[in-house]
PDB file of N, CA and C in Angstrom:
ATOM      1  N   UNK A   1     -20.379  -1.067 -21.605  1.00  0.00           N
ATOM      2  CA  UNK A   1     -19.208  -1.501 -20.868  1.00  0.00           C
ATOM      3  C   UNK A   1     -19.667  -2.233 -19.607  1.00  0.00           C
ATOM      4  N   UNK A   2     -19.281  -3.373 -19.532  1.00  0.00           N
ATOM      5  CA  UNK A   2     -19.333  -4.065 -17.972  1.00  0.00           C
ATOM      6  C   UNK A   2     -18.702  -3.279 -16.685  1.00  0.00           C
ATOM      7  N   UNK A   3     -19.718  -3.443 -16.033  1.00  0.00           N
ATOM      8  CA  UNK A   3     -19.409  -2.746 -14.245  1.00  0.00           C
ATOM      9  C   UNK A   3     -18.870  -4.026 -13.718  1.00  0.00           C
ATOM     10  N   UNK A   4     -17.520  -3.641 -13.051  1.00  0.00           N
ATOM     11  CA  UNK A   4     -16.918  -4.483 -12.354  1.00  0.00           C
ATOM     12  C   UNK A   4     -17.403  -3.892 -10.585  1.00  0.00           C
ATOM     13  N   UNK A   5     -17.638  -5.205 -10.168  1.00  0.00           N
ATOM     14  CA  UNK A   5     -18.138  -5.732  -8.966  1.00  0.00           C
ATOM     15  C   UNK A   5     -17.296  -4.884  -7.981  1.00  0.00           C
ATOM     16  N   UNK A   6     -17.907  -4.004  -7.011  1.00  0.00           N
ATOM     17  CA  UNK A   6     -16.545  -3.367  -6.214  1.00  0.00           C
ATOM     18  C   UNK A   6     -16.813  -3.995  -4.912  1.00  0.00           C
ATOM     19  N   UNK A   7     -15.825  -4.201  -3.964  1.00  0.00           N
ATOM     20  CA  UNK A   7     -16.067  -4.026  -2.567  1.00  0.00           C
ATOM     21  C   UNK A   7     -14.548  -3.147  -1.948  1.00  0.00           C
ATOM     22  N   UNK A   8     -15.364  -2.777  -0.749  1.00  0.00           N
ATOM     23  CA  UNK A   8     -14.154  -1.968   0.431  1.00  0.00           C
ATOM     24  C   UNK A   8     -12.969  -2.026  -0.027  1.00  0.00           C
ATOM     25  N   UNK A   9     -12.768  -3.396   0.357  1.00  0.00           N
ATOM     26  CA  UNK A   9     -11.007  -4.023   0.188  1.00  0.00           C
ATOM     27  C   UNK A   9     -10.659  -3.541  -0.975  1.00  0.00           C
ATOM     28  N   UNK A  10     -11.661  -3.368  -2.351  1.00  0.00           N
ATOM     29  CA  UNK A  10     -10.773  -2.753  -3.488  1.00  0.00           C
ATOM     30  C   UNK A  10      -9.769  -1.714  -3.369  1.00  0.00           C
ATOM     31  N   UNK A  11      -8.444  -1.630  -3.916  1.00  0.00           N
ATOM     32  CA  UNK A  11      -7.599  -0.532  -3.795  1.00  0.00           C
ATOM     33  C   UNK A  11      -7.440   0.550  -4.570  1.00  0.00           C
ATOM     34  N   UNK A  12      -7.722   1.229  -4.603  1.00  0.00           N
ATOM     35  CA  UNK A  12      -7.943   2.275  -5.759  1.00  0.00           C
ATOM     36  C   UNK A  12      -6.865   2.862  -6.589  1.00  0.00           C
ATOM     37  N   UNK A  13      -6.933   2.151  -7.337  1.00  0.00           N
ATOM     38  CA  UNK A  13      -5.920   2.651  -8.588  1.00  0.00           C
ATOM     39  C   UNK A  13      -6.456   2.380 -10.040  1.00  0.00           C
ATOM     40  N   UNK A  14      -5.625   2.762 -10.993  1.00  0.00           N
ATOM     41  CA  UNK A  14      -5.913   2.785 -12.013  1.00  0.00           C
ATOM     42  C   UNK A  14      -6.598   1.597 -12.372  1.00  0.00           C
ATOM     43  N   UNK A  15      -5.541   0.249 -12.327  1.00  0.00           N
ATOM     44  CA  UNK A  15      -5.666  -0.507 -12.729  1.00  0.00           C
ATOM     45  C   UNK A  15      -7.345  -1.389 -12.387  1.00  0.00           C
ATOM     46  N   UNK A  16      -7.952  -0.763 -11.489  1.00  0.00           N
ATOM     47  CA  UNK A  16      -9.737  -1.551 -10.700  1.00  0.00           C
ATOM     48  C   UNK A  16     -10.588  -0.925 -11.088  1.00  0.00           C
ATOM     49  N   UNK A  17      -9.979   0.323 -12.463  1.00  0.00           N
ATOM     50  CA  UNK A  17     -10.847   1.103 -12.349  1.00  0.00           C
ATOM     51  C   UNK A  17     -11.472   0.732 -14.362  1.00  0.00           C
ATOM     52  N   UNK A  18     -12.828   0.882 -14.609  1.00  0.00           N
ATOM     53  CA  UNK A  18     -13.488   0.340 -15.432  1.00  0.00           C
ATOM     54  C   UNK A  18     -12.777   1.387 -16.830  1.00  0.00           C
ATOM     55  N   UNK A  19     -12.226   2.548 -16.282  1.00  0.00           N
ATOM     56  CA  UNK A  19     -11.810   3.686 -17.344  1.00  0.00           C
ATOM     57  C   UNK A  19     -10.592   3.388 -18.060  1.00  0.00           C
ATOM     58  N   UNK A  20      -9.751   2.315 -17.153  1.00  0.00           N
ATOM     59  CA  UNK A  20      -8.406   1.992 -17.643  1.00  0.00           C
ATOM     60  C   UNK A  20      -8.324   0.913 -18.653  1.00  0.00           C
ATOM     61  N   UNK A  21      -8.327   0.899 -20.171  1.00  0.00           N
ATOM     62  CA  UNK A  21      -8.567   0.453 -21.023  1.00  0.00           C
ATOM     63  C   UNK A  21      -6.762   0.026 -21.981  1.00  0.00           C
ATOM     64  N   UNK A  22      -6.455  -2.099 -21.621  1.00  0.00           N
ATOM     65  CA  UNK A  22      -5.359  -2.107 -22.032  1.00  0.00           C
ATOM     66  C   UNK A  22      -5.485  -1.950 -23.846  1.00  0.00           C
ATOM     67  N   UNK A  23      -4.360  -0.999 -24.473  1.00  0.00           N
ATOM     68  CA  UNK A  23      -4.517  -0.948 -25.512  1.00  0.00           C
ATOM     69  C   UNK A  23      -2.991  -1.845 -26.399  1.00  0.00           C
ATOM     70  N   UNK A  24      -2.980  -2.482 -25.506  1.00  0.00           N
ATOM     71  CA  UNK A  24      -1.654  -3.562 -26.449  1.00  0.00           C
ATOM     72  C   UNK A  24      -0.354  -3.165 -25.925  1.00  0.00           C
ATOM     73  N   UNK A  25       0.747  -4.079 -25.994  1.00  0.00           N
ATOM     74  CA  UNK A  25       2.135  -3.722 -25.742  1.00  0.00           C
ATOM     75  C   UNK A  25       2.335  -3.021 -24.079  1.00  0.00           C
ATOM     76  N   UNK A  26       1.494  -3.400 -23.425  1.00  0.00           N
ATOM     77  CA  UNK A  26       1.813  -3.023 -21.951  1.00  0.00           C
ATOM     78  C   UNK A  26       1.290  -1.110 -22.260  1.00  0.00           C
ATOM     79  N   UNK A  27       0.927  -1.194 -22.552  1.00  0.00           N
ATOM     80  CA  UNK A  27      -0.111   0.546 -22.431  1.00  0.00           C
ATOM     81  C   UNK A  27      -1.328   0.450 -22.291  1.00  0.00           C
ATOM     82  N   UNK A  28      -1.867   1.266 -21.633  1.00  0.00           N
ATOM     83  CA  UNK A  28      -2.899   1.595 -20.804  1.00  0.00           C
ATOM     84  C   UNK A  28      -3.289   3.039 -21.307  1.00  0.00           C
ATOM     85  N   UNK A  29      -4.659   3.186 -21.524  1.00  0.00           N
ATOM     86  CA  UNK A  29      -5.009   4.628 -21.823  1.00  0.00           C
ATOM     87  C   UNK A  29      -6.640   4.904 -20.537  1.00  0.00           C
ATOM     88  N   UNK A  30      -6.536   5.501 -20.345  1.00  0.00           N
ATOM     89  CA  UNK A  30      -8.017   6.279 -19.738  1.00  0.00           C
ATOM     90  C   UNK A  30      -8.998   7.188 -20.650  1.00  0.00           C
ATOM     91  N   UNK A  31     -10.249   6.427 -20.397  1.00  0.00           N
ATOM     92  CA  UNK A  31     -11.257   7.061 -21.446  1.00  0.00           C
ATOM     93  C   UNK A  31     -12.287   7.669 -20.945  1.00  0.00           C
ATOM     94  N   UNK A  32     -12.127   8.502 -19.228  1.00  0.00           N
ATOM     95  CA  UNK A  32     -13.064   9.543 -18.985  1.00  0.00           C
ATOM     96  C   UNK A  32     -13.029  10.538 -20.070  1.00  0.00           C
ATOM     97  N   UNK A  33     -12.369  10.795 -20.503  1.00  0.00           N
ATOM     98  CA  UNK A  33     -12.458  12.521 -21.276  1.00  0.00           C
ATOM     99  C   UNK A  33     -13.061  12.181 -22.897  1.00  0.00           C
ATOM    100  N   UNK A  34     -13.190  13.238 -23.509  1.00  0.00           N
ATOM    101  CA  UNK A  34     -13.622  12.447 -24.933  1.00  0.00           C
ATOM    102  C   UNK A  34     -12.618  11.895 -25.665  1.00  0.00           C
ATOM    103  N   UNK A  35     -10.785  12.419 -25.373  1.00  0.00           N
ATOM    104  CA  UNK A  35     -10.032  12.144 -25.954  1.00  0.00           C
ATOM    105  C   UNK A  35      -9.408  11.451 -24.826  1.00  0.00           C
ATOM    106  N   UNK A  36      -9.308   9.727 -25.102  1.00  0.00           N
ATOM    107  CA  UNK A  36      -8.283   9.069 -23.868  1.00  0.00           C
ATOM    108  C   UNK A  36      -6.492   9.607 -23.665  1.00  0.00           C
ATOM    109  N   UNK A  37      -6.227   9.540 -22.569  1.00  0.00           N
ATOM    110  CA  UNK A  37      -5.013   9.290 -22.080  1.00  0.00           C
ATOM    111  C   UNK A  37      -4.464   8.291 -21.486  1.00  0.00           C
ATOM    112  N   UNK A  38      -3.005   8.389 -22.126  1.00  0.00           N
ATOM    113  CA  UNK A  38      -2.107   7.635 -22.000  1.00  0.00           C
ATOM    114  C   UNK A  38      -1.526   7.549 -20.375  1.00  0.00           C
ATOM    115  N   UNK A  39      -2.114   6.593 -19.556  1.00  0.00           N
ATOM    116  CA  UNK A  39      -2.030   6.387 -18.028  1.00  0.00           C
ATOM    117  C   UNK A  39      -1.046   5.004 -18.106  1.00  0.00           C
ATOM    118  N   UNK A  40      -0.398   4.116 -18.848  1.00  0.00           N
ATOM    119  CA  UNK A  40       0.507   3.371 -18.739  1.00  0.00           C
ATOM    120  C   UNK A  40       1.187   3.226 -19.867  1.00  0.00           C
ATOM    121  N   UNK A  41       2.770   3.118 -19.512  1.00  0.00           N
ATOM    122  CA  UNK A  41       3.851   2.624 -20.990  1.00  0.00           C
ATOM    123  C   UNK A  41       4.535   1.360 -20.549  1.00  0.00           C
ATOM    124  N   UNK A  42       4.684   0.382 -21.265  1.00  0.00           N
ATOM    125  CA  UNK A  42       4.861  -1.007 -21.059  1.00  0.00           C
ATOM    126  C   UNK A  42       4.576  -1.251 -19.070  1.00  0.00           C
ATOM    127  N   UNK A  43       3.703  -1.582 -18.933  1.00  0.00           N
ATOM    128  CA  UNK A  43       2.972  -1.947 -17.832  1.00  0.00           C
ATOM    129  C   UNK A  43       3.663  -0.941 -16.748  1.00  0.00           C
ATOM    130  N   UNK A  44       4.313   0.189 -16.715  1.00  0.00           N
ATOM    131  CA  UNK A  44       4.809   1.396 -15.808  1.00  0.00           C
ATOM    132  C   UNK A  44       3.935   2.790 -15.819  1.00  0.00           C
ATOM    133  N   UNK A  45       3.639   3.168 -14.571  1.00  0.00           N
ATOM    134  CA  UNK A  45       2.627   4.202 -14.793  1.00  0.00           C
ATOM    135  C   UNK A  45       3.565   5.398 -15.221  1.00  0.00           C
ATOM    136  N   UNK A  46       3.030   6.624 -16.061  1.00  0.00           N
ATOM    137  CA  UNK A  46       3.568   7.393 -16.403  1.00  0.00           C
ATOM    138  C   UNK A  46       3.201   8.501 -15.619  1.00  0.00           C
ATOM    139  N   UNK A  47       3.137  10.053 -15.788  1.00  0.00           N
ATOM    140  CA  UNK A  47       3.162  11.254 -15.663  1.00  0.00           C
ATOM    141  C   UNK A  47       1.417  11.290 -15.615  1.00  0.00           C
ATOM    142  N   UNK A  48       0.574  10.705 -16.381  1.00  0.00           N
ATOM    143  CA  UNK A  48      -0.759  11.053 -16.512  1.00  0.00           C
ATOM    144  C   UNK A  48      -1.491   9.749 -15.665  1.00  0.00           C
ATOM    145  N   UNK A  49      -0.993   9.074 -14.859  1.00  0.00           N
ATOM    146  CA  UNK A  49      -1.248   8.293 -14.194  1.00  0.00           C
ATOM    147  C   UNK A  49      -2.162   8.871 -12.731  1.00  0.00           C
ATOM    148  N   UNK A  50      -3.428   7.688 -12.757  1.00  0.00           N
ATOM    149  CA  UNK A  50      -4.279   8.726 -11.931  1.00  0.00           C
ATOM    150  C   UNK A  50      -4.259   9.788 -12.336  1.00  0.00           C
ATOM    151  N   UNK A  51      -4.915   9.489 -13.506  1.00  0.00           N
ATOM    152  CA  UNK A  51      -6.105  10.946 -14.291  1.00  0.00           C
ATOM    153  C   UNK A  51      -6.682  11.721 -13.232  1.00  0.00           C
ATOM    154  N   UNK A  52      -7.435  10.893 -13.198  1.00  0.00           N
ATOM    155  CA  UNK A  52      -9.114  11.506 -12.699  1.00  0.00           C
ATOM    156  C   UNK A  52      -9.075  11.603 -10.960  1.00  0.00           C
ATOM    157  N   UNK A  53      -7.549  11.463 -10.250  1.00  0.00           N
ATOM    158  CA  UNK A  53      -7.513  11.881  -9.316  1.00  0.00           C
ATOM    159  C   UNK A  53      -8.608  10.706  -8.484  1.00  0.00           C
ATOM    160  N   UNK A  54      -9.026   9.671  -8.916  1.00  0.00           N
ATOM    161  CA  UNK A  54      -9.713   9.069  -7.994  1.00  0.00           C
ATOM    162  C   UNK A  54     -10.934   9.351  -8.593  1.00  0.00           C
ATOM    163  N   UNK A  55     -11.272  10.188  -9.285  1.00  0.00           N
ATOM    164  CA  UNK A  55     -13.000  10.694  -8.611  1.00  0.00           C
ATOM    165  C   UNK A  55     -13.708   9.969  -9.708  1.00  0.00           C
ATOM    166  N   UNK A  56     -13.230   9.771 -11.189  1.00  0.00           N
ATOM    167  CA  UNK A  56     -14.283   8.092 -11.506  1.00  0.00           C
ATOM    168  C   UNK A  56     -14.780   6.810 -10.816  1.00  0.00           C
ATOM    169  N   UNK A  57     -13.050   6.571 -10.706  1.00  0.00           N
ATOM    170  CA  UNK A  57     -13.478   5.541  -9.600  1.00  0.00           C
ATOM    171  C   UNK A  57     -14.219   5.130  -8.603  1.00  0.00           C
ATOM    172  N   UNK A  58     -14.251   6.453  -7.653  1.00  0.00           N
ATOM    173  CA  UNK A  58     -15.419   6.029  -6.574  1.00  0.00           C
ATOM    174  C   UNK A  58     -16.535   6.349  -7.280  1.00  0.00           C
ATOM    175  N   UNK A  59     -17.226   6.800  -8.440  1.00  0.00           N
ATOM    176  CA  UNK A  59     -18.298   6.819  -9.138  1.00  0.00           C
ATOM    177  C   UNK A  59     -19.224   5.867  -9.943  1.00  0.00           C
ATOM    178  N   UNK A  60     -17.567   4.458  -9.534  1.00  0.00           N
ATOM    179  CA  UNK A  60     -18.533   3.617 -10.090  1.00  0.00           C
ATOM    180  C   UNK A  60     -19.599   2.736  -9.600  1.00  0.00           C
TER     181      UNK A  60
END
């Protein structure tokens, strides 16, 4: 998987983050865990939005 380039100014959300994977039709799943979750339904964040609480993200 490609590492996207970070700096400061990045805002931390789902969407900057390398885990948030679009899977068609405006959904979004997250693939820290072995089984992804569903983190967007037609481009609206849902209930499982910000999985990982942040803490992938700054890991990358």
């Amino acid at each position: 998987m490609l590492k996207n380039k970070k700096n400061k100014d990045d805002i931390k959300i789902c969407m900057n983050c390398e885990h948030c994977i679009y899977i068609g039709e405006g959904d979004y799943i997250c693939d820290v865990d072995s089984e992804p979750v569903l983190v967007m339904e037609e481009h609206c964040p849902n209930d499982n939005y910000w999985y990982c609480a942040g803490t992938e993200w700054e890991n990358e």
